[in-house]
PDB file of N, CA and C in Angstrom:
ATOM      1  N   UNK A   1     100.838  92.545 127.036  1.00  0.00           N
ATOM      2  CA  UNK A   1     100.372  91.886 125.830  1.00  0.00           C
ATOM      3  C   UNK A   1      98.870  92.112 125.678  1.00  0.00           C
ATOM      4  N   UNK A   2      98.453  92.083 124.500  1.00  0.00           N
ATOM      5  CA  UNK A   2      97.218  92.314 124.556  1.00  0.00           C
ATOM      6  C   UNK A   2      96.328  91.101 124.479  1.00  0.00           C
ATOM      7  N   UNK A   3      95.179  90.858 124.788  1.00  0.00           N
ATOM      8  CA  UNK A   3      94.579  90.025 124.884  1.00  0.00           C
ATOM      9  C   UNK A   3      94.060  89.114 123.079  1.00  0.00           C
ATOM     10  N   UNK A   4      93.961  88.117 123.736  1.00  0.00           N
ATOM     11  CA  UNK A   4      93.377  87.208 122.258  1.00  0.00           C
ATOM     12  C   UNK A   4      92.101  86.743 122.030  1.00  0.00           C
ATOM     13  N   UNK A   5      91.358  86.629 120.888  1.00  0.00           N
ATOM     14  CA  UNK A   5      89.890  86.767 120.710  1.00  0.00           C
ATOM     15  C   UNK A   5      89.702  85.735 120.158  1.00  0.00           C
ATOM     16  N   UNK A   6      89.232  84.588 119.920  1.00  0.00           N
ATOM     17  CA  UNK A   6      88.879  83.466 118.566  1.00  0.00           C
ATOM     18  C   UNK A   6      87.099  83.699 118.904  1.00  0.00           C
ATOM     19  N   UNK A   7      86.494  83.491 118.190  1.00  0.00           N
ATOM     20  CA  UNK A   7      85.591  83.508 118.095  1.00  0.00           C
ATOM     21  C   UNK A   7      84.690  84.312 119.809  1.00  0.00           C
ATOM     22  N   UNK A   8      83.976  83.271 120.700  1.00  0.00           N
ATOM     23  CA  UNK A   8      83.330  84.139 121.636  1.00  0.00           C
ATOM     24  C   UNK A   8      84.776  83.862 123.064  1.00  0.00           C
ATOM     25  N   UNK A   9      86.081  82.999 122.655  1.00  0.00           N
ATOM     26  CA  UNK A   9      86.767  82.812 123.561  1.00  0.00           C
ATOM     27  C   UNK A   9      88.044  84.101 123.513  1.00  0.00           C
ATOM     28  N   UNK A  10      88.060  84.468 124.805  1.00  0.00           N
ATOM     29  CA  UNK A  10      88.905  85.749 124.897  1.00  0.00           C
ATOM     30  C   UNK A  10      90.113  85.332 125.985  1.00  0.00           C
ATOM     31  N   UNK A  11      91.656  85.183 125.538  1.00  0.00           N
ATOM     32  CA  UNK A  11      92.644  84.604 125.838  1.00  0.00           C
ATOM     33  C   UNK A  11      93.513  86.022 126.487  1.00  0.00           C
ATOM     34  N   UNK A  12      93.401  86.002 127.885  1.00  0.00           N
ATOM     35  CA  UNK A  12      94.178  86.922 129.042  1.00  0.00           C
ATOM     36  C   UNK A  12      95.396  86.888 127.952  1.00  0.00           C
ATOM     37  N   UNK A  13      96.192  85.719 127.973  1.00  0.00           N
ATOM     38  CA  UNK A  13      97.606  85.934 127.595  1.00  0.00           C
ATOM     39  C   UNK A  13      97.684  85.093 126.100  1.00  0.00           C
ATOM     40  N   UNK A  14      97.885  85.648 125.026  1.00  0.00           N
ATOM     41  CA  UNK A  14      97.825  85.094 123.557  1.00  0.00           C
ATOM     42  C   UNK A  14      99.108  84.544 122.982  1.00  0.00           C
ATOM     43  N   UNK A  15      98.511  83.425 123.603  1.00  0.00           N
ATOM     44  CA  UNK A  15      99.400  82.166 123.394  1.00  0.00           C
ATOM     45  C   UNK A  15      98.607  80.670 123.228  1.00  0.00           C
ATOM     46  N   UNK A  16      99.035  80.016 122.040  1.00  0.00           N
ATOM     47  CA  UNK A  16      99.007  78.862 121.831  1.00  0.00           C
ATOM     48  C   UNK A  16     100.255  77.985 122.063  1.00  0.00           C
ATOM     49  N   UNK A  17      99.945  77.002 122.785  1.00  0.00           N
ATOM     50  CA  UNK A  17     101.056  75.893 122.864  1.00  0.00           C
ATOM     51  C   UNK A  17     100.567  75.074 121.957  1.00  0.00           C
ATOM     52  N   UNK A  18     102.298  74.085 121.272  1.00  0.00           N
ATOM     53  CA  UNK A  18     102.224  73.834 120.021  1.00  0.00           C
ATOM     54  C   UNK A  18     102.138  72.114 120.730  1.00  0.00           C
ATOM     55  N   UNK A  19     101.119  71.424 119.673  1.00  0.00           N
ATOM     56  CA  UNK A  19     101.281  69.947 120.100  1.00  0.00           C
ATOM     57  C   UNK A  19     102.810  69.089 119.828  1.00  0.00           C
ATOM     58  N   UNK A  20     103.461  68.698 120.934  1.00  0.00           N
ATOM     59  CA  UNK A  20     105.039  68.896 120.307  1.00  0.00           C
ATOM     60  C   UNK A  20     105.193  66.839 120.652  1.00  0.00           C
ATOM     61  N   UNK A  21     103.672  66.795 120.110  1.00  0.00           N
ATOM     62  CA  UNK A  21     104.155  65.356 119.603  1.00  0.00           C
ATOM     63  C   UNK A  21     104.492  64.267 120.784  1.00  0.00           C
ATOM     64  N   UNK A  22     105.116  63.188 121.200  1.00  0.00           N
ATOM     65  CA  UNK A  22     105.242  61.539 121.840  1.00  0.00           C
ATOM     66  C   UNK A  22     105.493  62.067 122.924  1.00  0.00           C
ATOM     67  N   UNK A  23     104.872  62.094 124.174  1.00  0.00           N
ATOM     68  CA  UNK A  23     105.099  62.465 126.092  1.00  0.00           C
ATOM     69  C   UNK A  23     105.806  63.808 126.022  1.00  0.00           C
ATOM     70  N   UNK A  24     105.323  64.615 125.218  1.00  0.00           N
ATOM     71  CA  UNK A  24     106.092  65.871 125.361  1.00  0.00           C
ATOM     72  C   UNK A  24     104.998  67.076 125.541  1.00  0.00           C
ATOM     73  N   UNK A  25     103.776  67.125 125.080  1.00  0.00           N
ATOM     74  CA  UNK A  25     102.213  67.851 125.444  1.00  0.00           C
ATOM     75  C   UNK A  25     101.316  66.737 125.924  1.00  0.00           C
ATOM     76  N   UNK A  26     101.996  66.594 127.432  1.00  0.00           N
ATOM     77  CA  UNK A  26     100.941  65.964 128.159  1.00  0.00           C
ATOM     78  C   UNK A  26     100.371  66.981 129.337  1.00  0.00           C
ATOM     79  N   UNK A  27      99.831  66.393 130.439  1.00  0.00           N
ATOM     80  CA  UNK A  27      98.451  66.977 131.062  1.00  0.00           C
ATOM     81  C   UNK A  27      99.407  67.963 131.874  1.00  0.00           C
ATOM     82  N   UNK A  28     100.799  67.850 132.086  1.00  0.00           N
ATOM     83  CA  UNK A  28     101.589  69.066 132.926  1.00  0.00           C
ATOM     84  C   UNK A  28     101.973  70.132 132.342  1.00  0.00           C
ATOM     85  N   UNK A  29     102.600  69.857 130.791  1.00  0.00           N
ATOM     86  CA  UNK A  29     102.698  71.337 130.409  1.00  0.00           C
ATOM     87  C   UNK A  29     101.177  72.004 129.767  1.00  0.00           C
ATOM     88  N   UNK A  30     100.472  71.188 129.366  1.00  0.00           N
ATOM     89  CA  UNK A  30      98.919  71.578 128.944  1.00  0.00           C
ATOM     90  C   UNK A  30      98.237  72.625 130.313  1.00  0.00           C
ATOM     91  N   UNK A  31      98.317  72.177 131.245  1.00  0.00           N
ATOM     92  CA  UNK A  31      97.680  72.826 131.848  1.00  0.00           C
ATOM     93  C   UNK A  31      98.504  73.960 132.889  1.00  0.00           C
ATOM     94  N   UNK A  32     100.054  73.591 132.800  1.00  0.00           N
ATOM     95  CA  UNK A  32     100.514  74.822 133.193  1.00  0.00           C
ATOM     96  C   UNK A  32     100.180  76.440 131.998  1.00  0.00           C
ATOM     97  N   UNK A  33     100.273  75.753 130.699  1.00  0.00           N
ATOM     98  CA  UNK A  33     100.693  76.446 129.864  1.00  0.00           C
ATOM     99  C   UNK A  33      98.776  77.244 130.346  1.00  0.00           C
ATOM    100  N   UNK A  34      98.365  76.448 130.352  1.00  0.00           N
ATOM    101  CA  UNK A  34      96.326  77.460 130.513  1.00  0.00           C
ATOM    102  C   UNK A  34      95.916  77.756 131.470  1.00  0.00           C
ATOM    103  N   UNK A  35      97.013  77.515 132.720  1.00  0.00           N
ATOM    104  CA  UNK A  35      96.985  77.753 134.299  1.00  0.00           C
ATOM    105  C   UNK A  35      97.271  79.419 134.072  1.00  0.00           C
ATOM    106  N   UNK A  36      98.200  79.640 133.232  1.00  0.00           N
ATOM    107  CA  UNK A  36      98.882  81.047 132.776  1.00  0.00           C
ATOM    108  C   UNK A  36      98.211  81.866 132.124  1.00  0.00           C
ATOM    109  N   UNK A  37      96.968  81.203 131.053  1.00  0.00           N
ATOM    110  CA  UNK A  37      96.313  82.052 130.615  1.00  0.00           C
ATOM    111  C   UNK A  37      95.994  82.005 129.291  1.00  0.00           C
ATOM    112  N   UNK A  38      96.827  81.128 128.779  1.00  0.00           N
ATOM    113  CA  UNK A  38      96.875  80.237 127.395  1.00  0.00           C
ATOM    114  C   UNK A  38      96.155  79.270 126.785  1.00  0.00           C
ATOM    115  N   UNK A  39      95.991  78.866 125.658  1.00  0.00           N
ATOM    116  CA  UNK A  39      95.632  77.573 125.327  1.00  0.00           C
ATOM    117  C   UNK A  39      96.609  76.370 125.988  1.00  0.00           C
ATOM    118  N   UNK A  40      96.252  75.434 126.572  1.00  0.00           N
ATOM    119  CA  UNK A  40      97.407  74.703 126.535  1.00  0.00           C
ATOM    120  C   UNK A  40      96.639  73.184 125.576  1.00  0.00           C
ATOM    121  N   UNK A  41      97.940  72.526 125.250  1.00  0.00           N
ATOM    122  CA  UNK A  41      97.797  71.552 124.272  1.00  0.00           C
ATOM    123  C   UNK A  41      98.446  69.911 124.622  1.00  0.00           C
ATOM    124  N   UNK A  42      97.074  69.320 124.349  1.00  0.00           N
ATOM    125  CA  UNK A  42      97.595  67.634 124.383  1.00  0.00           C
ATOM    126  C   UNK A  42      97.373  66.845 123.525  1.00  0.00           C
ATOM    127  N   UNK A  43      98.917  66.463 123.150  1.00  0.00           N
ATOM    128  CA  UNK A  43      99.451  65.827 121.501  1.00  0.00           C
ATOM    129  C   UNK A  43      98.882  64.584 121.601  1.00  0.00           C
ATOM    130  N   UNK A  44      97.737  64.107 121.042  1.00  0.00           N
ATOM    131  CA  UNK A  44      97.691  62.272 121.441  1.00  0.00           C
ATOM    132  C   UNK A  44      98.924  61.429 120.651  1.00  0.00           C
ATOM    133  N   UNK A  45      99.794  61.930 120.001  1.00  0.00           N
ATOM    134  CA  UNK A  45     100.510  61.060 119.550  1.00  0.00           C
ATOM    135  C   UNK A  45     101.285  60.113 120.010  1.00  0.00           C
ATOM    136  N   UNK A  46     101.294  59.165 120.160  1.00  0.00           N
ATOM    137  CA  UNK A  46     102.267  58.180 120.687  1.00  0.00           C
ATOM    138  C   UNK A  46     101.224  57.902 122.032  1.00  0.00           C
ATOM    139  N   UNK A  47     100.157  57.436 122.248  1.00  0.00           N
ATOM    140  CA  UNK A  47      99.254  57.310 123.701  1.00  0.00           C
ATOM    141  C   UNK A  47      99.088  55.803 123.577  1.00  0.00           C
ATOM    142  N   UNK A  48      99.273  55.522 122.111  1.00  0.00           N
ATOM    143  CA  UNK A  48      99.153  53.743 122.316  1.00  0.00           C
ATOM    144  C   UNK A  48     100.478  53.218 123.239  1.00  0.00           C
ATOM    145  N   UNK A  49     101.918  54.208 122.809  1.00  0.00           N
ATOM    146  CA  UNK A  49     102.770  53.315 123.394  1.00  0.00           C
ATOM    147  C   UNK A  49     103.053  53.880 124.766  1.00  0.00           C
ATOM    148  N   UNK A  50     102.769  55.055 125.143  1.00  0.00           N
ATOM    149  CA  UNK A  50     102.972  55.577 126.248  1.00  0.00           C
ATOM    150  C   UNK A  50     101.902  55.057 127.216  1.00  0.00           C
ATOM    151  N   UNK A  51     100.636  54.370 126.948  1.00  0.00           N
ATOM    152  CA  UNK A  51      99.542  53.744 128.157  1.00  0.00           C
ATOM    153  C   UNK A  51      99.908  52.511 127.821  1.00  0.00           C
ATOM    154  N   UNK A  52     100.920  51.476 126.493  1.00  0.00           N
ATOM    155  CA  UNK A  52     100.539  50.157 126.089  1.00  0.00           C
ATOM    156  C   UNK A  52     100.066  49.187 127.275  1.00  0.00           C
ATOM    157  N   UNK A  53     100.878  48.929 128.267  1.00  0.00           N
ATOM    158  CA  UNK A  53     100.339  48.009 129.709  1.00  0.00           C
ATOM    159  C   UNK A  53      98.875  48.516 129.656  1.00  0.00           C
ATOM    160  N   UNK A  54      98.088  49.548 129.452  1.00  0.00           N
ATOM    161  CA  UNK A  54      96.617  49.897 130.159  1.00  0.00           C
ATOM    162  C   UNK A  54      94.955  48.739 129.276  1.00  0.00           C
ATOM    163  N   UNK A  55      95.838  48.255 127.928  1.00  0.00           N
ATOM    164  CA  UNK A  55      94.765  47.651 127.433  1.00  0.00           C
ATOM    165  C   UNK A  55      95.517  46.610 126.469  1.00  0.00           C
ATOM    166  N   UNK A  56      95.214  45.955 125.542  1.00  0.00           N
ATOM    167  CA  UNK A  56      95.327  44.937 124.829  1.00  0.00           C
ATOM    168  C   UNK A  56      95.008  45.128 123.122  1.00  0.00           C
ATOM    169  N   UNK A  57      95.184  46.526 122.684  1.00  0.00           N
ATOM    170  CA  UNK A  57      95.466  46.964 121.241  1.00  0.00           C
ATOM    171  C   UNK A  57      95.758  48.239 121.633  1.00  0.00           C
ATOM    172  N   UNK A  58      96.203  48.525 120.815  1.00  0.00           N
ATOM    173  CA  UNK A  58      97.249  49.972 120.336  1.00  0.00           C
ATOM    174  C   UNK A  58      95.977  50.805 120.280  1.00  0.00           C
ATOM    175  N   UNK A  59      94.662  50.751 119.404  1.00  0.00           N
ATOM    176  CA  UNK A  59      93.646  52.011 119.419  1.00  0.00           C
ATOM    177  C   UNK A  59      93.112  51.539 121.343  1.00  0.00           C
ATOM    178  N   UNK A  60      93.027  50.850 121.591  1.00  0.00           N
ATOM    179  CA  UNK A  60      92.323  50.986 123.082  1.00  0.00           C
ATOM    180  C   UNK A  60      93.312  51.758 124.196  1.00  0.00           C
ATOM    181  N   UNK A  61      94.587  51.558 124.334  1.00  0.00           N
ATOM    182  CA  UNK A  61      95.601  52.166 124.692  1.00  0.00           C
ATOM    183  C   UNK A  61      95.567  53.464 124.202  1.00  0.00           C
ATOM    184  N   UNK A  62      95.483  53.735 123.546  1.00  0.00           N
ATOM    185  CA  UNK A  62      95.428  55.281 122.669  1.00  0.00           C
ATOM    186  C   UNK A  62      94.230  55.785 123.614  1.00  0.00           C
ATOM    187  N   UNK A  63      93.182  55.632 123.403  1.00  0.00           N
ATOM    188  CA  UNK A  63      92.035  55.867 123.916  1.00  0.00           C
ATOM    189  C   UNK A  63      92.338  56.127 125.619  1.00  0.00           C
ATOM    190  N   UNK A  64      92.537  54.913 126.128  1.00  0.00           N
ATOM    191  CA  UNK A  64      92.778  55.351 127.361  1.00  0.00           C
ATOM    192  C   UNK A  64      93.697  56.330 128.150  1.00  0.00           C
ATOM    193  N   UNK A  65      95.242  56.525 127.065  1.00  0.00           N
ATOM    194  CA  UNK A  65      95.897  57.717 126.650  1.00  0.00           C
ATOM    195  C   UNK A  65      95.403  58.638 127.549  1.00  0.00           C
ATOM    196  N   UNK A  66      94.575  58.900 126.080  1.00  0.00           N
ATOM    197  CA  UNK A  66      93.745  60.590 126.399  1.00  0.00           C
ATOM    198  C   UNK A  66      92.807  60.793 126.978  1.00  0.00           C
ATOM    199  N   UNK A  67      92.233  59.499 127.553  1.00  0.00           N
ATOM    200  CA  UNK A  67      91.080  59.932 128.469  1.00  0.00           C
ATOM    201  C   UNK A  67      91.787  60.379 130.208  1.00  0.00           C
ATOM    202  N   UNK A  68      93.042  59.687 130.115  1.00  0.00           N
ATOM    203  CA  UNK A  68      93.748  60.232 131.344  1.00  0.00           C
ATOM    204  C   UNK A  68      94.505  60.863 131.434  1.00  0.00           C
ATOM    205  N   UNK A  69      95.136  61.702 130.390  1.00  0.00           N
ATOM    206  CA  UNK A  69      95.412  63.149 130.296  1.00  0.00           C
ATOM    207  C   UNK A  69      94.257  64.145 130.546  1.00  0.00           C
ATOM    208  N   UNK A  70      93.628  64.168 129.970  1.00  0.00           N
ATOM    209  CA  UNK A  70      92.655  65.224 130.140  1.00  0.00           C
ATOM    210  C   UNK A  70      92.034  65.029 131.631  1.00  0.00           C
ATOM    211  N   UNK A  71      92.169  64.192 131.958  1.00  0.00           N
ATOM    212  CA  UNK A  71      91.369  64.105 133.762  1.00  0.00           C
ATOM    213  C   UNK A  71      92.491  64.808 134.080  1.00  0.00           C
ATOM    214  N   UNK A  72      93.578  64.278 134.165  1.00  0.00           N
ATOM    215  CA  UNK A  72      94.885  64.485 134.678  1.00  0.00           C
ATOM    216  C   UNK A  72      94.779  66.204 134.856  1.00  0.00           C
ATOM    217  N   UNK A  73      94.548  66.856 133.379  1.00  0.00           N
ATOM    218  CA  UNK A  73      94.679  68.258 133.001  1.00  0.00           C
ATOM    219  C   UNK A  73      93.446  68.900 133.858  1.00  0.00           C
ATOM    220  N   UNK A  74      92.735  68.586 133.912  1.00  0.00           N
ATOM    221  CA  UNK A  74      91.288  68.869 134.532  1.00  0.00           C
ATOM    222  C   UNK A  74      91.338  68.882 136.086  1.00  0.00           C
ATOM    223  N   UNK A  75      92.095  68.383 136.326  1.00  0.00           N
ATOM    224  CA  UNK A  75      92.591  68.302 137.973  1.00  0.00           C
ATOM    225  C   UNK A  75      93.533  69.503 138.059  1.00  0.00           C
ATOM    226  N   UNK A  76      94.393  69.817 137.481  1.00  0.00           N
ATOM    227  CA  UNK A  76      95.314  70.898 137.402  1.00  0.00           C
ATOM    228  C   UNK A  76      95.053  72.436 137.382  1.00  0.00           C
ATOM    229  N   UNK A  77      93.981  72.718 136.335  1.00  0.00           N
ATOM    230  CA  UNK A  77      93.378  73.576 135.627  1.00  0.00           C
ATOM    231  C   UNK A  77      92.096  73.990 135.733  1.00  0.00           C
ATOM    232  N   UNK A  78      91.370  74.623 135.525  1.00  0.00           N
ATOM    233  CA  UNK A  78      90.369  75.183 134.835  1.00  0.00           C
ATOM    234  C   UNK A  78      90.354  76.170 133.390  1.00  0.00           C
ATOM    235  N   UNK A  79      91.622  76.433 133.337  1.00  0.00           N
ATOM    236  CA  UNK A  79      91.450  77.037 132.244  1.00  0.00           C
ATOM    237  C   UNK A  79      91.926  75.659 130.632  1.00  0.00           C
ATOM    238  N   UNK A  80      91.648  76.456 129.558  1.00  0.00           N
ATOM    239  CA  UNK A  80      91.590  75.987 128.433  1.00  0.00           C
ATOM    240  C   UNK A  80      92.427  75.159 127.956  1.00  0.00           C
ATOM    241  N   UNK A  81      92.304  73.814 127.470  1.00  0.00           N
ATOM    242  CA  UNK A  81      92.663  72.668 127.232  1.00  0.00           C
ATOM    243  C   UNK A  81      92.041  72.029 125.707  1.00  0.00           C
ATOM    244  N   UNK A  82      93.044  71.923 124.833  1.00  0.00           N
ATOM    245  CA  UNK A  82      92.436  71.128 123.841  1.00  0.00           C
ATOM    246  C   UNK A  82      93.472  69.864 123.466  1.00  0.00           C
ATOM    247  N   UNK A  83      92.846  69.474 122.689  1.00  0.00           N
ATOM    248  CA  UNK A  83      93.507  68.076 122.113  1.00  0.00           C
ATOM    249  C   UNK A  83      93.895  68.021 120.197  1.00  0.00           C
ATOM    250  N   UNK A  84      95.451  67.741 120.328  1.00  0.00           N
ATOM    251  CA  UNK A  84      96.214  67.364 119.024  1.00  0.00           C
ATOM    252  C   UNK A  84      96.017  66.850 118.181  1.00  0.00           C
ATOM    253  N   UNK A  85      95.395  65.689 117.307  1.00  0.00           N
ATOM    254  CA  UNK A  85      95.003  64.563 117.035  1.00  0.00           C
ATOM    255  C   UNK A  85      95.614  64.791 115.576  1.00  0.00           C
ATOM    256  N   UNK A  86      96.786  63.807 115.240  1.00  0.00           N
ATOM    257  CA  UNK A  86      97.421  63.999 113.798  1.00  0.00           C
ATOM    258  C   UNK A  86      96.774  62.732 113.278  1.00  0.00           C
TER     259      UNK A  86
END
């Protein structure tokens, strides 16, 4: 395959993973998918109800969500990681 270019970022293997929405692009397939060489992708959707026990409103839960995916992903990875946000 040939390699992928966006602007000054140059992608070994040209592939985007798609944000596939509620505990389904979290920090394991995100960072397998950029362990490989890819973008990989984390859907915040649904982080209020998937952390709800972590805080006491739905946006603070959300928040804390994605601040522990991305550690999560960041532990896994070094390569490229972005975030969904519908």
């Amino acid at each position: 395959m040939k390699t992928l270019k966006i602007g000054n970022l140059t992608l070994r293997v040209p592939i985007i993973q798609g944000g596939l929405g509620v505990g389904v692009s979290l920090s394991g397939l995100a960072s397998a998918v950029a362990t490989d060489g890819g973008i990989g992708v984390i859907s915040c959707a649904g982080f209020g109800l998937l952390y709800r026990d972590s805080s006491r409103s739905f946006q603070e839960s959300g928040v804390f969500g994605l601040n522990e995916e991305l550690r999560k992903a960041r532990e896994k990875t070094s390569g490229k990681i972005v975030v969904h946000i519908m």
